[in-house]
Protein backbone atom coordinates (compact mmCIF):
# COMPACT_ATOMS: atom_id res chain seq x y z
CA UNK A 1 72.97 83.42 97.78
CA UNK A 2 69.89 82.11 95.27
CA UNK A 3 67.61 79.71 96.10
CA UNK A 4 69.53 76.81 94.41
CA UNK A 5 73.09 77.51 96.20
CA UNK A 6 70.95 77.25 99.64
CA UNK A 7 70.06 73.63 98.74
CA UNK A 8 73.62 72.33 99.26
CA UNK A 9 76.06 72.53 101.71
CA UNK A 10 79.13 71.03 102.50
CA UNK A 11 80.86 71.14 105.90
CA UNK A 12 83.77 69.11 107.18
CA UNK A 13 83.02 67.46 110.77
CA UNK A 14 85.65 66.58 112.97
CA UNK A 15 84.99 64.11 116.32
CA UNK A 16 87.29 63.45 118.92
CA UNK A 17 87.22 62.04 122.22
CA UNK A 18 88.26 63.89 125.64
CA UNK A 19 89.29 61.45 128.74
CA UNK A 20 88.25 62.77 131.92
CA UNK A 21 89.48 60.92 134.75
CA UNK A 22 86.29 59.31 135.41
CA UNK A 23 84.44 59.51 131.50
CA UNK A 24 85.11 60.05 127.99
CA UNK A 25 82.72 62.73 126.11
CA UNK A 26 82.73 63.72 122.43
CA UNK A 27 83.64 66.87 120.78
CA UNK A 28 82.86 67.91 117.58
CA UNK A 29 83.36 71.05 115.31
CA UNK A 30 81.93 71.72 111.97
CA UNK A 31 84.50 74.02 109.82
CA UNK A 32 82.68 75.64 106.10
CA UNK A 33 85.51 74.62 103.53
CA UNK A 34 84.69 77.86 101.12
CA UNK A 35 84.75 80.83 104.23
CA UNK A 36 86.94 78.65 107.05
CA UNK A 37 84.91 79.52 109.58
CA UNK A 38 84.33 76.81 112.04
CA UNK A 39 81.29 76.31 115.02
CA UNK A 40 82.62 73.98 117.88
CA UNK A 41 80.83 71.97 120.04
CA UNK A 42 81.20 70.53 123.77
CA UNK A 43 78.63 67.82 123.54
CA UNK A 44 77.33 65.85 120.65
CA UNK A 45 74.02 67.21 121.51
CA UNK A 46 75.11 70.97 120.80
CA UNK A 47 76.42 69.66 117.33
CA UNK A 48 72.98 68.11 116.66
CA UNK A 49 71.06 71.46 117.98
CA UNK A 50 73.76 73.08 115.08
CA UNK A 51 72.45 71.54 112.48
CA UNK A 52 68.93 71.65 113.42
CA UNK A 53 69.24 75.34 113.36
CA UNK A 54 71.16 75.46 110.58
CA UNK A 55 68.62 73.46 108.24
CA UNK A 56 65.38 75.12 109.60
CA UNK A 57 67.16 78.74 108.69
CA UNK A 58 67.66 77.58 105.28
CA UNK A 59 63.92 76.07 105.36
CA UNK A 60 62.93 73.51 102.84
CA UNK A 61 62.81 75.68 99.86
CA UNK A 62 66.45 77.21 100.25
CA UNK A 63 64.99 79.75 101.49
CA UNK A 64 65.10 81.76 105.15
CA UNK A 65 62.29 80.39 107.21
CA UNK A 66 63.77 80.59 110.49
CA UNK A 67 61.35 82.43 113.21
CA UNK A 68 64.39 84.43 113.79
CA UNK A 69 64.42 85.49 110.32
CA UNK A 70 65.27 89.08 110.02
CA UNK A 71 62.75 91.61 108.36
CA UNK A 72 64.83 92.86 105.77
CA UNK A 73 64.86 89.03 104.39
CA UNK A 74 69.17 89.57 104.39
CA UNK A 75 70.36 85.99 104.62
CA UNK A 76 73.05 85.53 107.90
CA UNK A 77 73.92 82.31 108.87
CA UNK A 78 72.69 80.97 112.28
């Protein structure tokens, strides 16, 4: 991917509530319309770790900046 495809992305998001006997918690899963692959999440916190993740890999400049970043500089997705 170039620089300028990095600097958008689009993801559908889909929350739902599960009923435990004694407490309701959210779920969440984030599916990429263009591959189909989709992340899922038990807590809303996961989902908001997800995209923190997925925004500092991409860095600011579209670019990998992610201190996992490989050496090679091959782009992967988080």
């Amino acid at each position: 991917m170039t620089n300028q495809e990095n600097r958008y992305w689009a993801f559908m998001v889909r929350l739902y509530r599960v009923d435990d006997s004694e407490q309701s918690d959210w779920r969440s899963s984030v599916e990429n319309p263009h591959t189909g692959e989709r992340f899922g999440f038990g807590t809303l916190e996961e989902f908001f770790d997800f995209l923190k993740s997925f925004t500092q890999f991409y860095g600011p400049n579209g670019i990998l900046s992610s201190p996992h970043k490989q050496s090679d500089q091959s782009e992967r997705e988080p």
